[in-house]
Protein backbone atom coordinates (compact mmCIF):
# COMPACT_ATOMS: atom_id res chain seq x y z
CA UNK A 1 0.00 0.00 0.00
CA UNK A 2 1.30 3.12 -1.23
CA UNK A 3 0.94 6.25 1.56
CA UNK A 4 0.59 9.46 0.54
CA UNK A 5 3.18 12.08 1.73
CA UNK A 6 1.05 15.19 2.58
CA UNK A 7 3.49 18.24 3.78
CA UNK A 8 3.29 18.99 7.52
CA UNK A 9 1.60 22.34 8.12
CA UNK A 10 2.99 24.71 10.46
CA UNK A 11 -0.04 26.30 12.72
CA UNK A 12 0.56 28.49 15.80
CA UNK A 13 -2.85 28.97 17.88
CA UNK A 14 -4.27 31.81 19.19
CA UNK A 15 -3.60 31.06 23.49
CA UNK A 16 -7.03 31.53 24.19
CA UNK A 17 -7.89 28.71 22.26
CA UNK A 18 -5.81 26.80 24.21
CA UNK A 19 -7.67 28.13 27.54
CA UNK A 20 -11.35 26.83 28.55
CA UNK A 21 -13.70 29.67 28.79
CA UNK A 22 -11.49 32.20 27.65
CA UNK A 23 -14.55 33.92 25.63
CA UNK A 24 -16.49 33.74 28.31
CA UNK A 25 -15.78 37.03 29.89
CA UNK A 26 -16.60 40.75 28.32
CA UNK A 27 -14.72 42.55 31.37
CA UNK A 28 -12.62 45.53 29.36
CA UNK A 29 -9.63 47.09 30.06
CA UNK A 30 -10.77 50.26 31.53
CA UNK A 31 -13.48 47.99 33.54
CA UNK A 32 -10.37 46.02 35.06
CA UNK A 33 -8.27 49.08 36.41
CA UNK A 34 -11.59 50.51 37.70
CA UNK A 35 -11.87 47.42 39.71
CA UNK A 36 -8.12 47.52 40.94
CA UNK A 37 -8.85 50.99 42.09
CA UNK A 38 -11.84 50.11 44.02
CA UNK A 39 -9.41 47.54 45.55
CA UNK A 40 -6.65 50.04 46.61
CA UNK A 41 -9.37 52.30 48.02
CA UNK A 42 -10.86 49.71 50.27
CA UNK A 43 -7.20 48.77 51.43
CA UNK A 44 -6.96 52.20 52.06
CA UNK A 45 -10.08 52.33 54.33
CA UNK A 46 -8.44 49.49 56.07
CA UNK A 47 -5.64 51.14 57.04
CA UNK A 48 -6.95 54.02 57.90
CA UNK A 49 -9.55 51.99 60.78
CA UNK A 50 -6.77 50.11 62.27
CA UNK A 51 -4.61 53.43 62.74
CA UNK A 52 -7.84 55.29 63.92
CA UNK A 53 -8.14 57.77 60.89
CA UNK A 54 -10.88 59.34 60.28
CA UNK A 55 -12.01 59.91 56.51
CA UNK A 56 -13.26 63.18 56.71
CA UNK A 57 -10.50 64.93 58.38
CA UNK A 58 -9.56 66.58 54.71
CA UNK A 59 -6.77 68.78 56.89
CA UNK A 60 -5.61 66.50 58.99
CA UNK A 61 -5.71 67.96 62.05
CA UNK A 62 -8.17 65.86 63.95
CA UNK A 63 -11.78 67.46 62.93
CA UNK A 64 -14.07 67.36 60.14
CA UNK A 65 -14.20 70.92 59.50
CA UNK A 66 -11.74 73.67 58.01
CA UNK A 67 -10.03 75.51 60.33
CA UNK A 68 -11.23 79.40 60.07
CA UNK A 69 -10.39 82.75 61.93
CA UNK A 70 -13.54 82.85 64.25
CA UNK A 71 -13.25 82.01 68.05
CA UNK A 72 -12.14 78.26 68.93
CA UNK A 73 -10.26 76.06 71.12
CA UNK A 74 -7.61 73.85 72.07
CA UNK A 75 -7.23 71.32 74.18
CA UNK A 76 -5.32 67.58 74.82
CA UNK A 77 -8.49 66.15 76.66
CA UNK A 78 -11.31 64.97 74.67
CA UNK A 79 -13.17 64.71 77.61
CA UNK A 80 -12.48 68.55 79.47
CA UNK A 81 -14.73 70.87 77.72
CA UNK A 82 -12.89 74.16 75.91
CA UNK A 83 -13.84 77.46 77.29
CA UNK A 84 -15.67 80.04 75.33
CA UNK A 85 -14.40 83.62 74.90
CA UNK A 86 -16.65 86.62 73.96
CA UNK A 87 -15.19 90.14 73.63
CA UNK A 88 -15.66 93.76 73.47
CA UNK A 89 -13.40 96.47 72.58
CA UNK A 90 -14.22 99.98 73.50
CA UNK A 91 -13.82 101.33 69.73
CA UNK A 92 -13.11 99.98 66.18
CA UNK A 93 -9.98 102.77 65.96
CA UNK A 94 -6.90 103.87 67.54
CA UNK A 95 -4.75 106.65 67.17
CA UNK A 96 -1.77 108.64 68.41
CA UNK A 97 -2.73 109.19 72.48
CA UNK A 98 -5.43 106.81 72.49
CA UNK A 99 -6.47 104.00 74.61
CA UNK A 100 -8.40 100.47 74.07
CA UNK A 101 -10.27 97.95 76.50
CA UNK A 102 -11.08 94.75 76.15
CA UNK A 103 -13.85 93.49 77.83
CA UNK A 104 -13.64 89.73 77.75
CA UNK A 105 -16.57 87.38 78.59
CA UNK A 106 -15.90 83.59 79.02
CA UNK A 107 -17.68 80.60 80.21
CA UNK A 108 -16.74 76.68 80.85
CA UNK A 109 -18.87 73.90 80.81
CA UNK A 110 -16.67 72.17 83.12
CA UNK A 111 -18.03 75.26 85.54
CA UNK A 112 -16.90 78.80 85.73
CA UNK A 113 -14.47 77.44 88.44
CA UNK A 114 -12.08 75.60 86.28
CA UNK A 115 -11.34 79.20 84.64
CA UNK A 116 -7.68 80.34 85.45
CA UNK A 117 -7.04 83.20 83.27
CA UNK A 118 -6.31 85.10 80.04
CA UNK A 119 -3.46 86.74 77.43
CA UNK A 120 -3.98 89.38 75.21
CA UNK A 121 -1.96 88.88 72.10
CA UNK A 122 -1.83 89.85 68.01
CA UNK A 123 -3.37 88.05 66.12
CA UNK A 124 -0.48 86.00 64.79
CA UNK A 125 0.36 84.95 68.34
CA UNK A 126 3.81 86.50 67.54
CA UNK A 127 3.29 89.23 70.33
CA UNK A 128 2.03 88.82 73.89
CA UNK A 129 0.75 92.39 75.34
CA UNK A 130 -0.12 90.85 78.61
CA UNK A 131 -2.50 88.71 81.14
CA UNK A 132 -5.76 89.70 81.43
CA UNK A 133 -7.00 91.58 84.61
CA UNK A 134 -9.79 89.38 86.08
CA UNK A 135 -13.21 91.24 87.50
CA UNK A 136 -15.00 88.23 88.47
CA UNK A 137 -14.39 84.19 87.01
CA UNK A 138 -15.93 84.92 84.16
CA UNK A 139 -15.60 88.59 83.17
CA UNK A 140 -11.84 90.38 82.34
CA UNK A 141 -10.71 93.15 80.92
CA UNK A 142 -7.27 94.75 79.72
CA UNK A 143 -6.37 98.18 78.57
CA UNK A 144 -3.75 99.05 75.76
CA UNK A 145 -2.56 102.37 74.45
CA UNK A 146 -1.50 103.74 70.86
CA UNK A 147 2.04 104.13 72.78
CA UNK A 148 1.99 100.61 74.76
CA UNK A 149 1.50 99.08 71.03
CA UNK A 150 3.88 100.92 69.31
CA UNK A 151 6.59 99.81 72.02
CA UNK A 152 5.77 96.20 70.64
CA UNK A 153 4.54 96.60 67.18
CA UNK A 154 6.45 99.68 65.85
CA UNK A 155 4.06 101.75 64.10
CA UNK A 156 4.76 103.18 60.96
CA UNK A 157 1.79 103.59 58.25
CA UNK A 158 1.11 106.04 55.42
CA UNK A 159 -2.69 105.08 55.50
CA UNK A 160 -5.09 103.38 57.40
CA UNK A 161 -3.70 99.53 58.79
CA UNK A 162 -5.67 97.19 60.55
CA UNK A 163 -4.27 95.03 63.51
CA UNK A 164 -5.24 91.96 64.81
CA UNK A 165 -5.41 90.80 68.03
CA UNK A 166 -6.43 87.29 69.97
CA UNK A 167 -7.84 86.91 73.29
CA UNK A 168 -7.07 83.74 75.12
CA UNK A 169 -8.67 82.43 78.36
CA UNK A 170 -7.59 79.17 79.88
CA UNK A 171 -8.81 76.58 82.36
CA UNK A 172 -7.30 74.44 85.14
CA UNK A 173 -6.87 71.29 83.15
CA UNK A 174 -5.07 73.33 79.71
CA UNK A 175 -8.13 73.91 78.12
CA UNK A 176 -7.67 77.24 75.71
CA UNK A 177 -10.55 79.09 74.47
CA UNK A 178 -10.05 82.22 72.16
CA UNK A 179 -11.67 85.21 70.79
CA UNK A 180 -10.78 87.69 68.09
CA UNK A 181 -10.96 91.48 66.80
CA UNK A 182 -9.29 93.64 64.44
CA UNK A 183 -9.04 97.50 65.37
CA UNK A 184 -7.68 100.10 62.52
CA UNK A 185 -4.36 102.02 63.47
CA UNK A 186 -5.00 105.54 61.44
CA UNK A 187 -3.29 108.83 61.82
CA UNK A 188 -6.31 110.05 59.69
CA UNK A 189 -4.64 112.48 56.49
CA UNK A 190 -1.25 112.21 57.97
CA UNK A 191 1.47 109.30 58.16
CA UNK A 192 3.18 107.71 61.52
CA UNK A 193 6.57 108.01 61.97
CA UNK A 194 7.94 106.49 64.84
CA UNK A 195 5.30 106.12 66.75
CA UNK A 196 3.94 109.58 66.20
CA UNK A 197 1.33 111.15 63.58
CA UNK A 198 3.22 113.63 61.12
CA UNK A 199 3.15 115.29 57.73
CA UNK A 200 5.55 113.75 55.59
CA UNK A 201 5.35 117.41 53.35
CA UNK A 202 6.52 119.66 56.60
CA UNK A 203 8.58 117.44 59.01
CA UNK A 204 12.32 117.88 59.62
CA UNK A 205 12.35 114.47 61.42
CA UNK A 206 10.83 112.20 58.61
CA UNK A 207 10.59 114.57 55.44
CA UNK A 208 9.41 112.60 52.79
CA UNK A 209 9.96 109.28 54.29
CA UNK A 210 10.35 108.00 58.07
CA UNK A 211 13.58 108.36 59.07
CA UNK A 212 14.77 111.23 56.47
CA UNK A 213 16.14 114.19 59.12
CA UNK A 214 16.65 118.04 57.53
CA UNK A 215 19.76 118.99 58.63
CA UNK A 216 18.35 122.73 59.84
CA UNK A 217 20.29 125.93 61.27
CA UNK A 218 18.77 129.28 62.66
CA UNK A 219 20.91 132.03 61.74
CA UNK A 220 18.46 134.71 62.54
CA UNK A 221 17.35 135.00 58.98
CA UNK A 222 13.53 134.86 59.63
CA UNK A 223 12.94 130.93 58.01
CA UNK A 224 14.72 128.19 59.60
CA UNK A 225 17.68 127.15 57.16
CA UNK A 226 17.27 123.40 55.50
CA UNK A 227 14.12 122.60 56.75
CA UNK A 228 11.05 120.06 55.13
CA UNK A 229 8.98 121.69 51.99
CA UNK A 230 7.14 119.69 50.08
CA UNK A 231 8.94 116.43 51.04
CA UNK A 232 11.89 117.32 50.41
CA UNK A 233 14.69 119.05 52.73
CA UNK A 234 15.58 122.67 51.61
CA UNK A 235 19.01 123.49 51.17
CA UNK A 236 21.25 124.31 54.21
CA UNK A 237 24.25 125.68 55.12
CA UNK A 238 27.11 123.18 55.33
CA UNK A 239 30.58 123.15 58.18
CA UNK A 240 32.74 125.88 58.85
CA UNK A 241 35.96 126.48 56.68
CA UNK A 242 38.57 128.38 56.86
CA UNK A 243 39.73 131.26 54.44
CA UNK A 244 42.05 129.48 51.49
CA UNK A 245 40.97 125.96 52.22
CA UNK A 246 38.25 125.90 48.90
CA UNK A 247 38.23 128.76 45.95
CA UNK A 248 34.31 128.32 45.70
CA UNK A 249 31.16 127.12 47.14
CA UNK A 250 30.90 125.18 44.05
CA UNK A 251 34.11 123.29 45.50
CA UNK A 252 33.46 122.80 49.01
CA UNK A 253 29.82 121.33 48.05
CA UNK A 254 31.25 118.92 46.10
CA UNK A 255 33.64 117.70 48.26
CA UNK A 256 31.24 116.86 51.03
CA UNK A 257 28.89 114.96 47.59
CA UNK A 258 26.43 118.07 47.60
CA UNK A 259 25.75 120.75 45.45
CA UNK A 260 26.07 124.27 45.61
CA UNK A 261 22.83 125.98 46.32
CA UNK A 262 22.78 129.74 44.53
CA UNK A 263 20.62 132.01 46.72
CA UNK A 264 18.64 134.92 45.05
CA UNK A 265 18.51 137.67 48.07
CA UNK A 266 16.35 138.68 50.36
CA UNK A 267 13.37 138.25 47.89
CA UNK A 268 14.08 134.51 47.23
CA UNK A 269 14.07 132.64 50.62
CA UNK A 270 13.37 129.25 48.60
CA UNK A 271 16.70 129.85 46.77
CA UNK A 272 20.11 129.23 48.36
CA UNK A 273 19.82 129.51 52.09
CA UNK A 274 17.62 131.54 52.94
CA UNK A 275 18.18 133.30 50.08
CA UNK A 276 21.92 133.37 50.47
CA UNK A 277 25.08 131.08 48.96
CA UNK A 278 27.27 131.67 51.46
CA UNK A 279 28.10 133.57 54.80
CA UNK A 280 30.97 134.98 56.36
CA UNK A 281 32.51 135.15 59.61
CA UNK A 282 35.16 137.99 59.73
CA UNK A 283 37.51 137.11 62.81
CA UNK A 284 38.56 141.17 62.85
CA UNK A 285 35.37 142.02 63.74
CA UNK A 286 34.95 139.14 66.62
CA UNK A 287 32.60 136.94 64.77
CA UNK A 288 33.71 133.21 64.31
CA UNK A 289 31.42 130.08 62.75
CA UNK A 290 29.22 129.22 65.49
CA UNK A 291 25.04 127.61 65.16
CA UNK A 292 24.38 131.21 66.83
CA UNK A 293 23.31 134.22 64.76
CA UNK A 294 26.91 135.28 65.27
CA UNK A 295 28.27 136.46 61.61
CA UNK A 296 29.62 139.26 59.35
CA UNK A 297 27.70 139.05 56.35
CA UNK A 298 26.11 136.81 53.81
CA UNK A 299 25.99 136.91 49.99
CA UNK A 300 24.12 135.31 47.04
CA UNK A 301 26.95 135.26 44.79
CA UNK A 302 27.72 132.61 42.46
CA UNK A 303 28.64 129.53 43.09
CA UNK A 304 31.41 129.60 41.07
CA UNK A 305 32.31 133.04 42.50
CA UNK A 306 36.32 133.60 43.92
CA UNK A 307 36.54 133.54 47.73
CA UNK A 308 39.95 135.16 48.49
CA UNK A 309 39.64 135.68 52.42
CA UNK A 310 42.00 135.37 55.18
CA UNK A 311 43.02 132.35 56.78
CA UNK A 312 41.27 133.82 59.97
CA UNK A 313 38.02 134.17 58.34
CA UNK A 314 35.27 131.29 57.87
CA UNK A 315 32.99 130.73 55.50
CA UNK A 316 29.52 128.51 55.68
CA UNK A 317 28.30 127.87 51.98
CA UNK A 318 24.82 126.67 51.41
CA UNK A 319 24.62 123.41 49.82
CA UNK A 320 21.80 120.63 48.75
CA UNK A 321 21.32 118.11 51.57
């Protein structure tokens, strides 16, 4: 008998084929990583019951709720009730030689009793202005003035600034109940400086800007020489020197980084010094370069103007500042 040789065929199988059942199931992709998910999340849960997490703490800080600004609590017993702070301040602003009070309200329900005391601070706990004075176990009060704050919080404000402060009252077992209020520092139209209310446009002490001090002289010329106008410190008259040492006002200005301020005479007090360049002190006649209206004679010469004196003779020019 004769066999037929038939070639071998070489077929490779799908695997499924090869597995029972394996188009049985419709489950997709995206239907299999939303089940893994749902796995991870109920591990999750699991962990978080066996370390005694609770879910809805979305800021982690032990409570359900967002933390806000109001009035609150703390304490490290579950079980001793917080105390709860009301207060009253005796006007919404302050300014230079004013005074606030507090008048602070609080309650336990552990019983009035349990209440040890309070602490005014700022709002950002940073600063502490005090204990509270106690009036009865429940009621306080405590009394601060523009200068008590400024010795703490330095006060310095071009406009209206509001400050915040916290009221704390306390109980026997930790327990820390809190209250707070926000009172505007204002100076009304002017600035504070230091403490104290000015006008930036007239003062020699902060001209301009806190801090920026006219160097001034009164030499008996009516206007007091270098002071604030406008913001801005007028020329003034700078140190003595001596006859010889510079050949102009021009010079000596420079070398002290200034510039030479030309006066215009008696009819131009904003020009110069008083309306002067420069003033002499002629040592013949007994005068010599003192702050007092002690001098020979002033001129609104140039500034470029020769000054031959003697070496006995001083001169003052007037220079920027």
């Amino acid at each position: 008998m004769l066999l037929a040789r038939v070639p071998l065929l070489s077929i490779v199988l799908p695997a499924c084929l090869l597995v029972p059942g394996c188009f049985e199931s419709s489950t997709t992709v995206e239907e299999l990583g939303a089940e893994d998910e749902a796995d991870d999340e109920a591990d999750d849960e699991a962990e978080d019951d066996d370390n005694g997490v609770d879910d809805d703490d979305d800021d982690d800080d032990g409570d359900d709720g967002d933390d806000g600004d109001g009035g609150s609590g703390q304490t490290s017993d579950p079980d001793n009730a917080i105390p709860e702070v009301t207060v009253e301040v005796s006007q919404v602003t302050l300014t230079e030689g004013e005074r606030l009070t507090f008048t602070v309200v609080a309650s336990d329900a552990d019983g009035a009793d349990t209440l040890v005391g309070g602490t005014l601070r700022s709002g950002d706990q940073t600063l502490e202005f005090g204990p509270l004075v106690a009036l009865s176990t429940e009621s306080y009060t405590f009394e601060l003035s523009w200068d008590e704050l400024h010795a703490l919080a330095p006060i310095e404000l071009d406009s209206p600034e509001s400050f915040a402060f916290r009221i704390e009252v306390a109980d026997d077992a930790g327990a820390i109940g809190f209250a707070g209020v926000e009172v505007e520092l204002t100076c009304g139209e002017l600035s504070a400086c230091d403490g104290h209310c000015i006008d930036k446009q007239t003062s020699n002490d902060h001209c301009g800007g806190c801090g920026n001090t006219c160097i001034t002289h009164d030499h008996a010329l009516d206007v007091l020489v270098g002071s604030c106008h406008e913001g801005a410190c007028l020329p003034t008259f700078g140190e003595c020197w001596s006859g010889g040492e510079f050949a102009t006002c021009a010079d000596y200005c420079a070398s002290i980084g200034q510039t030479c301020a030309q006066g215009g005479g008696d009819g131009a007090p904003l020009l110069g010094c008083a309306g002067y360049t420069l003033r002499h002190y002629e040592a013949a006649s007994g005068h010599a370069c003192v702050d007092t209206p002690d001098f020979g004679w002033v001129s609104w010469a140039g500034c470029t103007a020769q000054i031959d004196l003697p070496q006995t003779d001083q001169i003052r020019c007037c220079c920027t500042q």
